[in-house]
N, C-alpha and C. Protein backbone atom coordinates (compact mmCIF):
# COMPACT_ATOMS: atom_id res chain seq x y z
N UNK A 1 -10.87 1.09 -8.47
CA UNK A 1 -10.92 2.55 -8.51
C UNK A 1 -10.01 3.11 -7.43
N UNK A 2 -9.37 3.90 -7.71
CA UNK A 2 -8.37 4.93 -7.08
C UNK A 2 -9.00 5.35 -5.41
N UNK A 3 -8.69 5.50 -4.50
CA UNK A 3 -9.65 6.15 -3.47
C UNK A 3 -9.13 7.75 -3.74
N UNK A 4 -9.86 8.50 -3.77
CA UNK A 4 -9.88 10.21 -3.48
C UNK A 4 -8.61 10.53 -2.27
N UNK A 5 -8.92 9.87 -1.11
CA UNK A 5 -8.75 9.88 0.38
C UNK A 5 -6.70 9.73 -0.13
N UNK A 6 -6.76 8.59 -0.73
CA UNK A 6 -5.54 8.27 -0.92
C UNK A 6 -4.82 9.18 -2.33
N UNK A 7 -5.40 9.71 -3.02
CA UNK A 7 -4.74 10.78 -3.60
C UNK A 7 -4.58 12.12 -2.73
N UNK A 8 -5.35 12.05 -2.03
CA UNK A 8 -5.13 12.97 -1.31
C UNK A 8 -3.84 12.81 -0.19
N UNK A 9 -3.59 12.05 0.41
CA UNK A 9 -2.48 11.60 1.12
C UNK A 9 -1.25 11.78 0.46
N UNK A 10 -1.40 11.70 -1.03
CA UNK A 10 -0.09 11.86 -1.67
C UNK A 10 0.04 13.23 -2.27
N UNK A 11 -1.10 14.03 -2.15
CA UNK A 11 -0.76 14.96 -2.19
C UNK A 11 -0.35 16.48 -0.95
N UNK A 12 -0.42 15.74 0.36
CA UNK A 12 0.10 16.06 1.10
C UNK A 12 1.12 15.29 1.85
N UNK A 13 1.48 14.54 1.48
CA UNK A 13 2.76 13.85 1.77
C UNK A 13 4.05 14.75 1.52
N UNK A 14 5.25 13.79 1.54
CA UNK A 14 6.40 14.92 1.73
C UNK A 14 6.59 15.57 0.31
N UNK A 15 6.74 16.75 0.59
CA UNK A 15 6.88 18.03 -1.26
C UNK A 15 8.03 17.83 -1.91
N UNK A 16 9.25 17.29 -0.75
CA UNK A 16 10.19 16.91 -1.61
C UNK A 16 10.34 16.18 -2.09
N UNK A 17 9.12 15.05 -2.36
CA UNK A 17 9.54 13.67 -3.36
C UNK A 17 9.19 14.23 -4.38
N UNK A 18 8.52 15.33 -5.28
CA UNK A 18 8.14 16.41 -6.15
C UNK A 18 8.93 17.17 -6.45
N UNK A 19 9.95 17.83 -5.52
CA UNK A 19 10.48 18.80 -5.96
C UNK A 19 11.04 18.74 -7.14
N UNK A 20 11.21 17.78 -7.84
CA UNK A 20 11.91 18.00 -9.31
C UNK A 20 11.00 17.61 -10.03
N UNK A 21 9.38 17.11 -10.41
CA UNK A 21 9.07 16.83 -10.94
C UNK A 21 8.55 17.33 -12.11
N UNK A 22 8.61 18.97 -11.73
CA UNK A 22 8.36 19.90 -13.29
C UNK A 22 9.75 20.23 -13.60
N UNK A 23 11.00 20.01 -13.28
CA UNK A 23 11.69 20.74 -13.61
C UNK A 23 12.32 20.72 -15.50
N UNK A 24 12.56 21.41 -15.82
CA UNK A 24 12.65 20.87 -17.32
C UNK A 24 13.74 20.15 -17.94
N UNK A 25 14.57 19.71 -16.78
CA UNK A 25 15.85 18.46 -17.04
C UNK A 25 15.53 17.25 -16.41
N UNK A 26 14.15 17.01 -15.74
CA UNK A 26 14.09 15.90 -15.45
C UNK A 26 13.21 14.98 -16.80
N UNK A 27 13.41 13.81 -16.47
CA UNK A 27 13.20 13.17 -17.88
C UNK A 27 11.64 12.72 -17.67
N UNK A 28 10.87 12.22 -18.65
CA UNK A 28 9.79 11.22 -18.53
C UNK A 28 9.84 10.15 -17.56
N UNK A 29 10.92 9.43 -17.92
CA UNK A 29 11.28 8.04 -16.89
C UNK A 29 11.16 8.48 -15.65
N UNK A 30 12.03 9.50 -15.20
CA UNK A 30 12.43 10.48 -13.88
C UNK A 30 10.61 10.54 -13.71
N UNK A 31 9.92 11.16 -13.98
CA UNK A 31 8.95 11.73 -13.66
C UNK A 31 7.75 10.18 -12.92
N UNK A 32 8.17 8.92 -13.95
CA UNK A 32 7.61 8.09 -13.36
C UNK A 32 8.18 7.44 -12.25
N UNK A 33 9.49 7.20 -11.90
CA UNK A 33 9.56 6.53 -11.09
C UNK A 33 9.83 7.83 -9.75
N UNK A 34 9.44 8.80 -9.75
CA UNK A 34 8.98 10.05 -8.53
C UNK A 34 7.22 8.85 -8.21
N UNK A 35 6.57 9.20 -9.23
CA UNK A 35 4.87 8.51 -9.10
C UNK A 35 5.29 7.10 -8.86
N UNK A 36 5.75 5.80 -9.09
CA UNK A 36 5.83 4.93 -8.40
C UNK A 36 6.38 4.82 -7.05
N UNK A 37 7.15 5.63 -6.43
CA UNK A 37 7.97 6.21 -5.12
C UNK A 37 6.61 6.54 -4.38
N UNK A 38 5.92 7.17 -4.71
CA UNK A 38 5.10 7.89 -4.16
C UNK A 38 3.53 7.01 -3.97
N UNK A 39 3.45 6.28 -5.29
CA UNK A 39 2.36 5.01 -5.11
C UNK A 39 2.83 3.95 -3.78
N UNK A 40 4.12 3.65 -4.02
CA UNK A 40 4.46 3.04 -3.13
C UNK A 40 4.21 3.18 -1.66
N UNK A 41 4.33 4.44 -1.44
CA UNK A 41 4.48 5.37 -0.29
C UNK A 41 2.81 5.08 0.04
N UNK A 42 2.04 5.21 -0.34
CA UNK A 42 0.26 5.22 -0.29
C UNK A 42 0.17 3.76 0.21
N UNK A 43 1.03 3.02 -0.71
CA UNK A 43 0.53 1.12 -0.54
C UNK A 43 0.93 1.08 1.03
N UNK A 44 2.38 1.69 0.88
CA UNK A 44 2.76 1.40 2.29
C UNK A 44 1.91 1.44 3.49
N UNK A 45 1.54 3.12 3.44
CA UNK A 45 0.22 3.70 4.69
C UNK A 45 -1.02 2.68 4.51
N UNK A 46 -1.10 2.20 3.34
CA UNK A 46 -2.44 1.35 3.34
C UNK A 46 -2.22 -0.07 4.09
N UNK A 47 -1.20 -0.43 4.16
CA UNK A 47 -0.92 -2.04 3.95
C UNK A 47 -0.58 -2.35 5.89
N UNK A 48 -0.55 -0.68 6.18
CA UNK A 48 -0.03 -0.55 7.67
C UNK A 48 -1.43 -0.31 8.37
N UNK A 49 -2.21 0.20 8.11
CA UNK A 49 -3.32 1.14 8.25
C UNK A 49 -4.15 -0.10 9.24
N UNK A 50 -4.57 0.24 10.34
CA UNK A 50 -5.55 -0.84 11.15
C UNK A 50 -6.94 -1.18 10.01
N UNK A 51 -7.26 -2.53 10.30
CA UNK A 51 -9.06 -2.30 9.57
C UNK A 51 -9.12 -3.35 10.44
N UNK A 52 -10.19 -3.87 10.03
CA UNK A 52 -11.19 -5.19 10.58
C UNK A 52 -10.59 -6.50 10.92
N UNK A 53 -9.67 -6.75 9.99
CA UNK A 53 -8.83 -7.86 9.94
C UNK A 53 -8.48 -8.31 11.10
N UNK A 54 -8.23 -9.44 11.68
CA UNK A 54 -7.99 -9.89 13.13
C UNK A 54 -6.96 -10.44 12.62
N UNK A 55 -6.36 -11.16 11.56
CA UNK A 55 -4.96 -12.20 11.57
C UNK A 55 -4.15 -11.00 10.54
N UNK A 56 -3.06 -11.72 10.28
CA UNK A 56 -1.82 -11.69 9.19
C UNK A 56 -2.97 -11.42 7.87
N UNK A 57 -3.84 -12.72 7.60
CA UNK A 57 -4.25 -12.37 6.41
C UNK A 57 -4.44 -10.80 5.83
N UNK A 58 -4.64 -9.99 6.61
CA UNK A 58 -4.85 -8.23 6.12
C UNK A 58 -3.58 -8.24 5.19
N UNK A 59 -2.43 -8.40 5.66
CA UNK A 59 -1.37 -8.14 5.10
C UNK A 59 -1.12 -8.65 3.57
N UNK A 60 -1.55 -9.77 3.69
CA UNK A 60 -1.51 -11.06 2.47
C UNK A 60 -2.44 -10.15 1.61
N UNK A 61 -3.62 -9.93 2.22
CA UNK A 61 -4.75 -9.28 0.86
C UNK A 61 -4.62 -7.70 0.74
N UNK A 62 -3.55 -7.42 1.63
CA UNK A 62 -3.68 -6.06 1.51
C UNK A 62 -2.24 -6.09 -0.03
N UNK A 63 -1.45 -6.86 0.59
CA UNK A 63 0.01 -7.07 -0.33
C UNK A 63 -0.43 -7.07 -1.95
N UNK A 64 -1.57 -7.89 -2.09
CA UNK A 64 -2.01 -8.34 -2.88
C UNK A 64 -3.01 -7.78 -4.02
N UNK A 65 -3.68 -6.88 -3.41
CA UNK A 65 -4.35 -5.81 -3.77
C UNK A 65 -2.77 -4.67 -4.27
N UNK A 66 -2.50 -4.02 -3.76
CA UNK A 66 -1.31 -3.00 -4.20
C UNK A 66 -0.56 -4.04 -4.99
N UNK A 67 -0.42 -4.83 -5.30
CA UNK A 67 0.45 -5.46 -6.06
C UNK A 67 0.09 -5.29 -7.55
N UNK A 68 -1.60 -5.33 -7.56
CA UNK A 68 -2.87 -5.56 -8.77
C UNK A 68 -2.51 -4.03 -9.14
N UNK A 69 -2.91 -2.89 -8.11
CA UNK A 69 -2.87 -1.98 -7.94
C UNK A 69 -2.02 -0.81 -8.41
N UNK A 70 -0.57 -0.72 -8.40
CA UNK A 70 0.23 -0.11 -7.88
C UNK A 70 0.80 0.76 -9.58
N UNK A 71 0.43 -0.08 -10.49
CA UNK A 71 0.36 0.76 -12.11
C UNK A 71 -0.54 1.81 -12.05
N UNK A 72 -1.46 1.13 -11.91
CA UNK A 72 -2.82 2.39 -11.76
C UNK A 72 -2.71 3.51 -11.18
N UNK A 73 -2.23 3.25 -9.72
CA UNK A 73 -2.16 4.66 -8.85
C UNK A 73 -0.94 5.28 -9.03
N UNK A 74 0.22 4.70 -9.65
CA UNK A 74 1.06 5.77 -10.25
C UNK A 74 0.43 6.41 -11.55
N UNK A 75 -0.17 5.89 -12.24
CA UNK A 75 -1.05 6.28 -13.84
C UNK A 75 -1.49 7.69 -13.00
N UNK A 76 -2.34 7.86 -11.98
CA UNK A 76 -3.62 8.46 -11.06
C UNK A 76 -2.55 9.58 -11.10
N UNK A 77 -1.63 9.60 -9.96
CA UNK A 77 -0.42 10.59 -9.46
C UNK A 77 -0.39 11.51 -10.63
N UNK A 78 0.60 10.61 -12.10
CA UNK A 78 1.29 11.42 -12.73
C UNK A 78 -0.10 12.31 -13.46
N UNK A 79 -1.29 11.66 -13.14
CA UNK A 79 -2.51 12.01 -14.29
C UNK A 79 -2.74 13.76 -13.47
N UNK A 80 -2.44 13.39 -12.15
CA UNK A 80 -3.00 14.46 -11.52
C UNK A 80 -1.42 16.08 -11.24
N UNK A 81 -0.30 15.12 -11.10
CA UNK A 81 0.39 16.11 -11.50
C UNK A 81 0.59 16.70 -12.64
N UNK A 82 0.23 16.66 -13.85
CA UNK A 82 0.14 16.84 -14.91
C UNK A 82 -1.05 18.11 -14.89
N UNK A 83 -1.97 18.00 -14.20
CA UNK A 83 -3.16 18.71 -14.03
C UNK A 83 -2.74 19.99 -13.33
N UNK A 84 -1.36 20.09 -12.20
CA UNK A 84 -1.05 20.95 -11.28
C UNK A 84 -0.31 21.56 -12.25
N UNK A 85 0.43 21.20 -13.30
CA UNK A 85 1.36 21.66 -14.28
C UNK A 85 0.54 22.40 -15.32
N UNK A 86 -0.53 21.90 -15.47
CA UNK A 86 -0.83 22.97 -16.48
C UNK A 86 -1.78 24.85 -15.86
């Protein structure tokens, strides 16, 4: 499941990775790879983010997780810009 916390991060993240995303010459494709840019951008803050972990392994299961991950939460993005568009 998606975290809230982390849609939320991308939706205050930078406006200009958006700025073209309603525009009406940008394409479908265009529109997804803005939401994978931007999933990415989330994996990144996550994969950096302190937790519990004491070794490297965080990294390995964090890599690993966003790897499983990283369709979905672009799916999430475009599901939710789509929502700001209408």
């Amino acid at each position: 499941m998606i975290s809230y916390l982390l849609l939320q991060q991308v939706y205050y993240m930078e406006i200009g990775m958006f700025k073209d995303y309603f525009s009406p010459t940008t394409t479908d494709q265009e529109r997804r790879v803005l939401a994978v840019q931007a999933a990415l951008e989330v994996a990144k803050a996550s994969v950096s983010a302190p937790s519990a972990y004491a070794s490297g392994s965080k990294t390995k299961a964090d890599l690993k997780n966003v790897s499983q991950e990283i369709n979905e939460l672009a799916d999430a993005i475009q599901a939710a810009m789509k929502t700001e568009e209408q």
